[in-house]
Structure formats: C-alpha cells, structure tokens
N, C-alpha and C. Protein backbone atom coordinates (compact mmCIF):
# COMPACT_ATOMS: atom_id res chain seq x y z
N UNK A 1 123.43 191.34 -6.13
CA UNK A 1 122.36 192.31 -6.09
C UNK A 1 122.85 193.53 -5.32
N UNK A 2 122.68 194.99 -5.69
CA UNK A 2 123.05 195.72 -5.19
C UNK A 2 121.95 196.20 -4.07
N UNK A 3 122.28 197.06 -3.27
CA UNK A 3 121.62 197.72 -2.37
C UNK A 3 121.38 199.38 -2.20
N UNK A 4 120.02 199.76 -3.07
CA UNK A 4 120.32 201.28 -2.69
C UNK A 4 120.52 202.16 -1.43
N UNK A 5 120.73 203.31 -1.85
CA UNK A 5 121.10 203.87 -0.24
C UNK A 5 119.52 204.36 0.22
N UNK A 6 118.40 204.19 -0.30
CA UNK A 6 117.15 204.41 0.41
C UNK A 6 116.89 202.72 1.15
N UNK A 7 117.28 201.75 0.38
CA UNK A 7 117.12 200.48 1.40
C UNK A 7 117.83 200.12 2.33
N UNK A 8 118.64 201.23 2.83
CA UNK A 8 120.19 200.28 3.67
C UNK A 8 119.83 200.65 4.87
N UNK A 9 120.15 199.92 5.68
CA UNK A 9 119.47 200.57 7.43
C UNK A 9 119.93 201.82 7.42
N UNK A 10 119.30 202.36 8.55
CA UNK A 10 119.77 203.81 9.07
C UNK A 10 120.77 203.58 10.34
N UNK A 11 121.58 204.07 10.30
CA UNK A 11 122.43 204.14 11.21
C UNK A 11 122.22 204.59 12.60
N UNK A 12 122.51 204.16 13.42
CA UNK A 12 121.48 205.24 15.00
C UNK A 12 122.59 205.83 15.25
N UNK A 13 121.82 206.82 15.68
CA UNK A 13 122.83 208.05 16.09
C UNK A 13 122.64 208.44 17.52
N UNK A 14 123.89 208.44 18.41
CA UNK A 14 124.25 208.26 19.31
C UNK A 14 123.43 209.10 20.57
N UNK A 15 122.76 208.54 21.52
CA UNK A 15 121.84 209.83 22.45
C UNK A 15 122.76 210.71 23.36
N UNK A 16 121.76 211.92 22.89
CA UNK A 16 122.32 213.13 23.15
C UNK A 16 122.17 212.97 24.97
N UNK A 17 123.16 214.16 25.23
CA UNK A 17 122.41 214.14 27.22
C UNK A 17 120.70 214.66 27.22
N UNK A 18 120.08 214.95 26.61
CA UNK A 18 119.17 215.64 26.38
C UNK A 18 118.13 214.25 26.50
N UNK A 19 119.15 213.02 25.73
CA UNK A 19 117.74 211.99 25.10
C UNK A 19 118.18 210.90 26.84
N UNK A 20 119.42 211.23 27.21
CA UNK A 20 119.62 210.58 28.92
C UNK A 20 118.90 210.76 29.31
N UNK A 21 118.79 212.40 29.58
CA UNK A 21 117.88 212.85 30.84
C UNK A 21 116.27 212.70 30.87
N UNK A 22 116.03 212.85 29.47
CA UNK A 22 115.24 212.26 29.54
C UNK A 22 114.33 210.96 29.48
N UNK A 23 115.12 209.77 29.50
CA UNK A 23 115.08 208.64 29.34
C UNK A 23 115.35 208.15 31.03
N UNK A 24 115.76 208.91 31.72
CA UNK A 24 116.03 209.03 33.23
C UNK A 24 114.96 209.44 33.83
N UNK A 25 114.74 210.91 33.53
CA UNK A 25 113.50 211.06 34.28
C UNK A 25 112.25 209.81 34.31
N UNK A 26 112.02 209.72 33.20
CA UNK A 26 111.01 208.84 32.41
C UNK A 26 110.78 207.38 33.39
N UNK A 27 111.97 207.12 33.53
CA UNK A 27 112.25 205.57 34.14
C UNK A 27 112.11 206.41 35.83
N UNK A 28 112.71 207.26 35.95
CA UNK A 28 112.80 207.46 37.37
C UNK A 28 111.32 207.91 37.98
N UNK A 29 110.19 208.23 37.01
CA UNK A 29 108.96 208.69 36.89
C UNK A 29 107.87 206.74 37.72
N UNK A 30 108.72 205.55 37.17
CA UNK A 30 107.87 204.62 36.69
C UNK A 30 108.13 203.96 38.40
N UNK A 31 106.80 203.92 38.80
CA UNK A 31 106.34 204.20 40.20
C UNK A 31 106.74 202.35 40.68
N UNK A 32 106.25 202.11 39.35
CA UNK A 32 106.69 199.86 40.07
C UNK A 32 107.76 199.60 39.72
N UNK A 33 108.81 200.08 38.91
CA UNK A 33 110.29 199.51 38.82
C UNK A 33 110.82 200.28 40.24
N UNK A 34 110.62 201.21 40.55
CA UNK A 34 111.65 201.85 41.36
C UNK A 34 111.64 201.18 42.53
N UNK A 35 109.94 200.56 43.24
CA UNK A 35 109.54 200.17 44.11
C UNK A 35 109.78 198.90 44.28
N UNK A 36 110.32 198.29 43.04
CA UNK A 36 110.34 196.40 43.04
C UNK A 36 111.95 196.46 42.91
N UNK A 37 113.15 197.72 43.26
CA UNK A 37 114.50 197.62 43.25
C UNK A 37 114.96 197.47 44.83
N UNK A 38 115.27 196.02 45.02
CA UNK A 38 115.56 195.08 46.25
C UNK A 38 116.53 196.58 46.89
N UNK A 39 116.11 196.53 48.36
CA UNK A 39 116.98 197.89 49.31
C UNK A 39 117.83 196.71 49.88
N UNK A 40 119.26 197.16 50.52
CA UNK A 40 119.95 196.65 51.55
C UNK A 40 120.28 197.77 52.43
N UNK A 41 120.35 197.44 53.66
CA UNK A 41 120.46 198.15 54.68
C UNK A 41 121.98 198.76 54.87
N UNK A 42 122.61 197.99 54.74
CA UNK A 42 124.14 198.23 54.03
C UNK A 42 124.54 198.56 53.00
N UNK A 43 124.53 198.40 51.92
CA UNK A 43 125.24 198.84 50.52
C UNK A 43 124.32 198.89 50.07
N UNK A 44 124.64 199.85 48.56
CA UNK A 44 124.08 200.01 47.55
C UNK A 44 123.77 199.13 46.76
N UNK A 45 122.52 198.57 46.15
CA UNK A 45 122.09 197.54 45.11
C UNK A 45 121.84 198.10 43.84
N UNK A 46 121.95 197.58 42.90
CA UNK A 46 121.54 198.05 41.46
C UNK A 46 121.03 197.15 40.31
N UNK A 47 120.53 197.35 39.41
CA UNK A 47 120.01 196.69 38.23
C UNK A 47 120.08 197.65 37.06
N UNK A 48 121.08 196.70 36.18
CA UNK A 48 120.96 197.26 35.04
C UNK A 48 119.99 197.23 34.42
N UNK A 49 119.48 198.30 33.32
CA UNK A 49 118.26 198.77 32.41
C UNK A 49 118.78 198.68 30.81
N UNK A 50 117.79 198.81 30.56
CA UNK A 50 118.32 199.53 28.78
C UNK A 50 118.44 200.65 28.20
N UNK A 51 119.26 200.92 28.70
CA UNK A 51 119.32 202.85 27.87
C UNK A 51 118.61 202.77 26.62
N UNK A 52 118.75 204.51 26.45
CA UNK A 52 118.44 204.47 24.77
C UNK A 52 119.57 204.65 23.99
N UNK A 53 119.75 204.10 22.58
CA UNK A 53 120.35 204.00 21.74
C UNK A 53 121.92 203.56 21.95
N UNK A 54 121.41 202.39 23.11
CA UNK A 54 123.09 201.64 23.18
C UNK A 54 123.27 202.22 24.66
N UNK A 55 122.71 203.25 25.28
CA UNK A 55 123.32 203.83 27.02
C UNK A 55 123.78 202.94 27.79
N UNK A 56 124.56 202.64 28.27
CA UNK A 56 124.47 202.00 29.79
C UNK A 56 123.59 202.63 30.75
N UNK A 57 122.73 202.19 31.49
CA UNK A 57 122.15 202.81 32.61
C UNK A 57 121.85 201.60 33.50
N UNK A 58 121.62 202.10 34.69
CA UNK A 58 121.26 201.78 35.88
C UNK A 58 120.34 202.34 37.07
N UNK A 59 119.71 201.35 37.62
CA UNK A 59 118.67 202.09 38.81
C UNK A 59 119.35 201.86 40.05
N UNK A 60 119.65 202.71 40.77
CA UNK A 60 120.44 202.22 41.69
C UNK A 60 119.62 202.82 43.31
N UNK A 61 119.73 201.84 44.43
CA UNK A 61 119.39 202.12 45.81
C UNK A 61 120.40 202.54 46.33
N UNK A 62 120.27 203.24 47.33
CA UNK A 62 121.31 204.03 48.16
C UNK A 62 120.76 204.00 49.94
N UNK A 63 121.23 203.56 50.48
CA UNK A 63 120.89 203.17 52.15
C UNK A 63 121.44 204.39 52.77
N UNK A 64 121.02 204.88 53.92
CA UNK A 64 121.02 205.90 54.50
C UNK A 64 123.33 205.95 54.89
N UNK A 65 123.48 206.99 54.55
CA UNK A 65 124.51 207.15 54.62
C UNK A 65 125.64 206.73 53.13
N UNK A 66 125.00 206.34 52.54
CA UNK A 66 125.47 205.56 51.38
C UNK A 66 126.31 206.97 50.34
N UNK A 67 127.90 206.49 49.69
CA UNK A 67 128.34 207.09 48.93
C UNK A 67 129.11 206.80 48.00
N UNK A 68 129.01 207.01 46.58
CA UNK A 68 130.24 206.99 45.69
C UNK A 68 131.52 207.11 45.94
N UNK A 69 132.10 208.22 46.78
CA UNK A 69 133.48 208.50 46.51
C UNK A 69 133.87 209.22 45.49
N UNK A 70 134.75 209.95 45.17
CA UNK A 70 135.11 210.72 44.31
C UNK A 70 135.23 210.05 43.09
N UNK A 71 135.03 210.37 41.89
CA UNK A 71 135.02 209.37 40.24
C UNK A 71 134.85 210.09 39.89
N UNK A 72 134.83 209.45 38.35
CA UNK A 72 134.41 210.21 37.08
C UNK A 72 134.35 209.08 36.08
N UNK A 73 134.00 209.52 34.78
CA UNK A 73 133.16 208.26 34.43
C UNK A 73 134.08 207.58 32.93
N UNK A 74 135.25 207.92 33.39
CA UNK A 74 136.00 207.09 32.28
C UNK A 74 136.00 207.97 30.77
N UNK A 75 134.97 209.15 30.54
CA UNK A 75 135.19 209.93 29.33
C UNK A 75 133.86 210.17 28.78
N UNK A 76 133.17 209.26 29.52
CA UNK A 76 131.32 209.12 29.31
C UNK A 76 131.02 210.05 29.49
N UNK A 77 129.90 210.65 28.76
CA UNK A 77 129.12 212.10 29.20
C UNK A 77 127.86 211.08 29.84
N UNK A 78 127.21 211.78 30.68
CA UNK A 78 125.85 210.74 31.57
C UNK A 78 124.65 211.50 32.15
N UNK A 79 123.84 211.24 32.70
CA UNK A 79 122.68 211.82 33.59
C UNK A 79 122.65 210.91 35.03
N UNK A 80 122.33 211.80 35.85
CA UNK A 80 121.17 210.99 37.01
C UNK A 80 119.92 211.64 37.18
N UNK A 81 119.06 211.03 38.03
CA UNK A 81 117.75 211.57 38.20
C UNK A 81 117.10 210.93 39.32
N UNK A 82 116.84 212.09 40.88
CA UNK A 82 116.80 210.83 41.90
C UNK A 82 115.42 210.56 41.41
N UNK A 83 114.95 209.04 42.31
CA UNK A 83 113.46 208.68 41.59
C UNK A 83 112.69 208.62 43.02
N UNK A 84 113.91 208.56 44.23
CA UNK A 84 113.13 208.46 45.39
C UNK A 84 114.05 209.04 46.80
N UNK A 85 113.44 209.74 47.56
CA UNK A 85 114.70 210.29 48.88
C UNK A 85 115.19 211.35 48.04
N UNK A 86 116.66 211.79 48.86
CA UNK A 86 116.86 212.85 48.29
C UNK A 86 118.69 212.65 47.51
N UNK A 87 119.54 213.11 47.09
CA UNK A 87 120.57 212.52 47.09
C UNK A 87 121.66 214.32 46.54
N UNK A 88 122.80 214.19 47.71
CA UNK A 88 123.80 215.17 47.24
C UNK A 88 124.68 214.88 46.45
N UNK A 89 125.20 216.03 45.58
CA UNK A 89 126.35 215.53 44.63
C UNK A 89 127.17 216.99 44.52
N UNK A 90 128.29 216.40 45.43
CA UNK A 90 130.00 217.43 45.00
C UNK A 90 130.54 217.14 43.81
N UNK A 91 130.32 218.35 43.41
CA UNK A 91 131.43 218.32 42.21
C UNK A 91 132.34 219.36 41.91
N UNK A 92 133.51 219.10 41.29
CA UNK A 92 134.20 220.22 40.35
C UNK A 92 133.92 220.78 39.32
N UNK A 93 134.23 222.14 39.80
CA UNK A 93 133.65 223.25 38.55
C UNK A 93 134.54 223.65 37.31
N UNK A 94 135.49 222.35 37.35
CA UNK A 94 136.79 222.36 35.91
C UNK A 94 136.98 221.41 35.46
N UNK A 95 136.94 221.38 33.88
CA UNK A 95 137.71 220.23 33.84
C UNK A 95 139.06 219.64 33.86
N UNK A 96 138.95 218.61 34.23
CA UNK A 96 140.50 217.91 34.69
C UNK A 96 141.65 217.53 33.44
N UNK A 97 142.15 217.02 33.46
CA UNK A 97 143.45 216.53 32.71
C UNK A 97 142.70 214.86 32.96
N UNK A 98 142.69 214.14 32.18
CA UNK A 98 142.14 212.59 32.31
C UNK A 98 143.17 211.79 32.45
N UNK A 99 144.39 212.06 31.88
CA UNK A 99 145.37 211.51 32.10
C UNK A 99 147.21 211.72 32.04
N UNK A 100 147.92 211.28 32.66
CA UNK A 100 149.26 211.80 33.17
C UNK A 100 149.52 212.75 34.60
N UNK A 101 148.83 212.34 35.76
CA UNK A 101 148.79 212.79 36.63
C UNK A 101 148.30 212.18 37.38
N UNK A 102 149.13 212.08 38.55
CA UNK A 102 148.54 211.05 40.11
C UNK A 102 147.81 212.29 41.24
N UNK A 103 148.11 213.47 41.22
CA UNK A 103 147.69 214.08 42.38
C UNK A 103 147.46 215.82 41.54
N UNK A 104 146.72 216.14 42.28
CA UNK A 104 146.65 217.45 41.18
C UNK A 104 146.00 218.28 42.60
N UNK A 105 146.59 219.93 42.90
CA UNK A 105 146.61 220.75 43.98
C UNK A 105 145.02 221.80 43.37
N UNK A 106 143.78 221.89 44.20
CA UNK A 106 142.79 222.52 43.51
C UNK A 106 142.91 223.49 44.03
N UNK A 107 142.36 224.30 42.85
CA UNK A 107 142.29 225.67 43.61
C UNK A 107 140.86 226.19 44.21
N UNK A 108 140.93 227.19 44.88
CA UNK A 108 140.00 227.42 45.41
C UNK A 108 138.43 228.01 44.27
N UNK A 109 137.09 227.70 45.36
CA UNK A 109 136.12 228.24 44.56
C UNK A 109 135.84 227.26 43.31
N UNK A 110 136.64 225.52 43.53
CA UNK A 110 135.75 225.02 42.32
C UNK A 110 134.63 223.81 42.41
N UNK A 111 134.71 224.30 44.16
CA UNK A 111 133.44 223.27 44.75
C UNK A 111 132.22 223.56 44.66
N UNK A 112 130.96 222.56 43.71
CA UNK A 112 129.98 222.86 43.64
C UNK A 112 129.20 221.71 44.30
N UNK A 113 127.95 222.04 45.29
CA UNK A 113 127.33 221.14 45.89
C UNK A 113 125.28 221.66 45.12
N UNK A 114 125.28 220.35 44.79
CA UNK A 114 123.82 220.74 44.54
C UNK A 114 123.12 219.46 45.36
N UNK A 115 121.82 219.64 45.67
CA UNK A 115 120.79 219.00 46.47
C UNK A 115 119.77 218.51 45.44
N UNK A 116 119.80 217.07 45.20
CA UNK A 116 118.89 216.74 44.16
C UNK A 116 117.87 215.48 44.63
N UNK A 117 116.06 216.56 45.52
CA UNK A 117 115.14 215.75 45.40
C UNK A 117 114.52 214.62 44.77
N UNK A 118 113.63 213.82 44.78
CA UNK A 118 112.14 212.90 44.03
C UNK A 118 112.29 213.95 42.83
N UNK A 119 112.69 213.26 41.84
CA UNK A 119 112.49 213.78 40.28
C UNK A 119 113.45 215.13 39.83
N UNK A 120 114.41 215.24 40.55
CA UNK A 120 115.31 216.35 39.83
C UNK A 120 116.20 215.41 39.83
N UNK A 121 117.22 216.16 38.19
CA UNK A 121 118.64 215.26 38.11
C UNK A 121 119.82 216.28 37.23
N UNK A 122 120.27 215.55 36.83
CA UNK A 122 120.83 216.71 36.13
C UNK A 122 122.36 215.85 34.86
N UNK A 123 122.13 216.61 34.04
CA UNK A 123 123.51 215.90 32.65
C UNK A 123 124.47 216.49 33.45
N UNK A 124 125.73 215.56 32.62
CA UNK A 124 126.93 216.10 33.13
C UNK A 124 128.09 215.70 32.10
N UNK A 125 129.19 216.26 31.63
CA UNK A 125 130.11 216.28 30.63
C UNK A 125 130.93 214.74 30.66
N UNK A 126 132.12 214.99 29.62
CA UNK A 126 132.96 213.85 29.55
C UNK A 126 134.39 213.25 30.88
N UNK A 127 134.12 215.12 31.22
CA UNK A 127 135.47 215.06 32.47
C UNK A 127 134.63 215.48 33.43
N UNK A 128 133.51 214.99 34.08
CA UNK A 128 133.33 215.63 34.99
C UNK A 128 133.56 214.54 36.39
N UNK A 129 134.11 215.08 37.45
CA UNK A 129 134.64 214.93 38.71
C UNK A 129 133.67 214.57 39.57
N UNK A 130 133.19 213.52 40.56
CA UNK A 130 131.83 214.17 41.17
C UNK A 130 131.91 213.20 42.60
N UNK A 131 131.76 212.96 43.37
CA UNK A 131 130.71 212.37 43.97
C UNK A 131 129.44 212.58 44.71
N UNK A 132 128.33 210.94 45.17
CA UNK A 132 127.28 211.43 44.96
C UNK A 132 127.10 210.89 46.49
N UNK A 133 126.19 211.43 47.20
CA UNK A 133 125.91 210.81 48.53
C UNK A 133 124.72 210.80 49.10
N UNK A 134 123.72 209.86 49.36
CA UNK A 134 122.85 209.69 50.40
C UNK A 134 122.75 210.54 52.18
N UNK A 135 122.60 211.49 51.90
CA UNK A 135 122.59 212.21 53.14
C UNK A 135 121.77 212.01 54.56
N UNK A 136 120.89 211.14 54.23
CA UNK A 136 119.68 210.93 55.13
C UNK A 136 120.28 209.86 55.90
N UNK A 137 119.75 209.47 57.40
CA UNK A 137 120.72 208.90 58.19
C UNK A 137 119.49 207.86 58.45
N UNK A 138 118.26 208.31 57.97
CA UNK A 138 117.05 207.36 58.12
C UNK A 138 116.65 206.65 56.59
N UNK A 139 116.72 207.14 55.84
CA UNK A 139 115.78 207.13 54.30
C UNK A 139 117.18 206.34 53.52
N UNK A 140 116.31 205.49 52.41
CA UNK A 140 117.00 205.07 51.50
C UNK A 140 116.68 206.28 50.14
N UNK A 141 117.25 206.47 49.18
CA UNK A 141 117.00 207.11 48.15
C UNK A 141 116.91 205.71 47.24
N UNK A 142 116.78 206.18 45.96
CA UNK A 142 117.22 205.73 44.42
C UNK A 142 117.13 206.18 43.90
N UNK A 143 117.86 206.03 42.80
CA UNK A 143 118.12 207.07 41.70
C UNK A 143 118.68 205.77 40.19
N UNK A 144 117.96 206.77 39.06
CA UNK A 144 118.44 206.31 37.57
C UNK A 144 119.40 206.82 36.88
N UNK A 145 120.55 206.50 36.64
CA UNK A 145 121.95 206.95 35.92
C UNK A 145 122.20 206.46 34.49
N UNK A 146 122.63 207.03 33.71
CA UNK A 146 122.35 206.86 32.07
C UNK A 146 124.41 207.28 31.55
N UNK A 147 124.45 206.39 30.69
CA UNK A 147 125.59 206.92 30.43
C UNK A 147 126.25 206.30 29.04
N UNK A 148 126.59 207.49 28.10
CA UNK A 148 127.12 207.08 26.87
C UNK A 148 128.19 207.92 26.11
N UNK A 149 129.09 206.93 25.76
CA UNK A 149 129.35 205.54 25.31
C UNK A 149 129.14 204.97 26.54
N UNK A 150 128.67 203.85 26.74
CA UNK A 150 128.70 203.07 27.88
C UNK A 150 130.42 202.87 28.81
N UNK A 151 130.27 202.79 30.07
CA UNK A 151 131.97 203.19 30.72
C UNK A 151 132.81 202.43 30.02
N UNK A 152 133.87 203.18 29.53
CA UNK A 152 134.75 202.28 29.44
C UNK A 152 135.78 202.06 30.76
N UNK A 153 135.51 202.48 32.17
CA UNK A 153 136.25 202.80 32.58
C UNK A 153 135.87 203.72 33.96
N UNK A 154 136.27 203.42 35.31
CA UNK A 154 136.09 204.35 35.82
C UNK A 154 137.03 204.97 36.68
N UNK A 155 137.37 206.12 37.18
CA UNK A 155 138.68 206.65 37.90
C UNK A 155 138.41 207.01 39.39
N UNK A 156 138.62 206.36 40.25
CA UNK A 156 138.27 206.84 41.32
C UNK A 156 139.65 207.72 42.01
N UNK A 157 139.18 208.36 43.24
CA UNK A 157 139.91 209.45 43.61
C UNK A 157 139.45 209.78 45.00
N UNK A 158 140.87 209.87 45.87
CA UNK A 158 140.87 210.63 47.44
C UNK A 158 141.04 212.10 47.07
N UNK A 159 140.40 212.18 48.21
CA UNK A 159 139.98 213.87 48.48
C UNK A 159 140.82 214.01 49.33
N UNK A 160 141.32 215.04 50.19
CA UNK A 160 142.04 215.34 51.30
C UNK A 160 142.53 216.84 51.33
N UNK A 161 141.29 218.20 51.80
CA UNK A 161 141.38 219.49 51.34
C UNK A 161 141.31 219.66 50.08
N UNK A 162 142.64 220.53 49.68
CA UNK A 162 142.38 220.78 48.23
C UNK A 162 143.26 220.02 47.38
N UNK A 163 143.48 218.72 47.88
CA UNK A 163 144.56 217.65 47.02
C UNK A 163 143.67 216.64 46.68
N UNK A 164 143.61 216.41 44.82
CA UNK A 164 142.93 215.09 44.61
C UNK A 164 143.69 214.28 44.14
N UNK A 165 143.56 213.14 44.50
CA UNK A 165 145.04 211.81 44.42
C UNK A 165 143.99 210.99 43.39
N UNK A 166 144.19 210.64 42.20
CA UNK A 166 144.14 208.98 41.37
C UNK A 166 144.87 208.10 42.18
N UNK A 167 143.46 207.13 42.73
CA UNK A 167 143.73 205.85 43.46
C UNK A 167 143.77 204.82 42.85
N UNK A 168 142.85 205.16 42.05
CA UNK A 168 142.57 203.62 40.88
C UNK A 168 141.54 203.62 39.98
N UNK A 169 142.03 202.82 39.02
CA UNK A 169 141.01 202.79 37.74
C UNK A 169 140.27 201.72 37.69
N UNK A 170 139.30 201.43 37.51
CA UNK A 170 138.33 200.40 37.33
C UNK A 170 137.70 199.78 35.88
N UNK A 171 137.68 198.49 35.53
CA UNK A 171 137.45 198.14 34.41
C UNK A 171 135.95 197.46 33.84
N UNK A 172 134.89 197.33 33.72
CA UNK A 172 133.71 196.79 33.64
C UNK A 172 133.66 195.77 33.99
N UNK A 173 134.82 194.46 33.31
CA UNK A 173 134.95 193.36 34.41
C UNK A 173 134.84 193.40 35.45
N UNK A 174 135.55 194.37 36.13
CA UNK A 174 135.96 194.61 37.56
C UNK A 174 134.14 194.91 38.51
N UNK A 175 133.29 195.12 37.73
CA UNK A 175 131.83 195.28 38.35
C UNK A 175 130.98 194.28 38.93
C-alpha cells in the first residue's frame, strides 16, 4: 500500500532561538516549578525539562557566589532566562575558531558584561564564549537554559587577562 505525501507525518522543524526564548521565559514565568527546584547551599542543582521540539533544557539553582566558568556550548545555539535573583554573564564579542587551538591572545574591547534580573534572558549563537555567575553573596538565583541541537559537547576554558586556554572538553556522559 502506498502512502501519499498528504498522509505522511510532518516532519518537525527544528526550534528557532526565538521558539527557546520563548519556551524559557514561559517556564521561567511558572511560579511552582521554579519554587519546588531543591537549593543547595553549596553547588548548583538542576533538573532537566522538556524543551520544545527535541531542546535540551534545564532549570538550574545557583547559590550565592555560584559560577560556570568560561564555556561554550559545543556548537549549540541556546537561551537563558533568570526566573529568580539576579545572574551576570561575561561574554565575548567574537566569534572563536571551535577548533585547532589550545590558547588564543584576545584582543582588546571584546568584553561584554550584561546584568540579567527575575525574567530577563537573552539567545545566544553557535560559538558563543560566556560565562555565567551568581553575584549575590546572600541570594540564590535560578534560571531556565534551552539549547539546540541538544550539547553535543561542552568546552571549557581559563581566563587569565587577555589569554584564553582550552582546558577541556566535556561529553554528556560526563554529566
């Protein structure tokens, strides 16, 4: 029996940063998940969610002082969106080379720092550089992170002035 092309599934088509962010806000909006995500006083806790259309995402707590470290997200374009507290994020204003290089000399003027309250967040590309930090020395934040293709991969990286060193790569197992 054949199958016409009006009966054959539709194929999903992949979410835009547009359908992240807003699938971030949305979740970061929802007043009893954010509030029922277990805090530690020490590290960061998280629970995975269900993105839309295949995302990886996550709700993640952040304890006063709490930070990423320099990364990037393996080639993923993604969103965050804090949902509670406040949370900073350094980033680079270029994109990088992803691969064949251990240390790379920056130049000046490509440090960007934005301040992201309760309900602001913001998309971000395939190479983008970042880390994110809990600034408050009292307050926990949380925040919802969206990301697709889901990581394949993540690159972390020392800072030290204007020298960024590849320390190591990380594998989803590895989570």
């Amino acid at each position: 029996m054949s199958t016409s092309a009006s009966s054959a599934k539709p194929s999903l088509a992949a979410p835009t940063a547009a359908d992240l962010l807003d699938f971030a806000r949305r979740t970061a909006a929802d007043r009893d998940l954010v509030a029922n995500l277990p805090l530690d006083p020490e590290g960061r806790t998280w629970v995975r969610l269900e993105g839309p259309g295949g995302a990886e995402a996550w709700l993640l707590g952040w304890p006063p002082g709490a930070e990423t470290g320099w990364h990037d997200h393996g080639g993923s374009y993604g969103v965050f969106v804090t949902a509670a507290g406040e949370l900073t994020e350094d980033s680079l204003s270029v994109p990088l080379p992803t691969e064949g290089w251990r240390s790379l000399e920056l130049a000046e003027g490509l440090d960007r720092r934005r301040i992201l309250p309760e309900g602001k967040g913001r998309a971000f590309g395939r190479n983008h550089v970042h880390q994110v930090v809990n600034r408050s020395q009292t307050g926990h934040a949380v925040s919802v992170h969206a990301y697709y293709p889901p990581l394949p991969l993540i690159r972390r990286y020392s800072r030290k002035g204007s020298t960024l060193r590849l320390e190591m790569v990380e594998r989803p197992e590895e989570w």
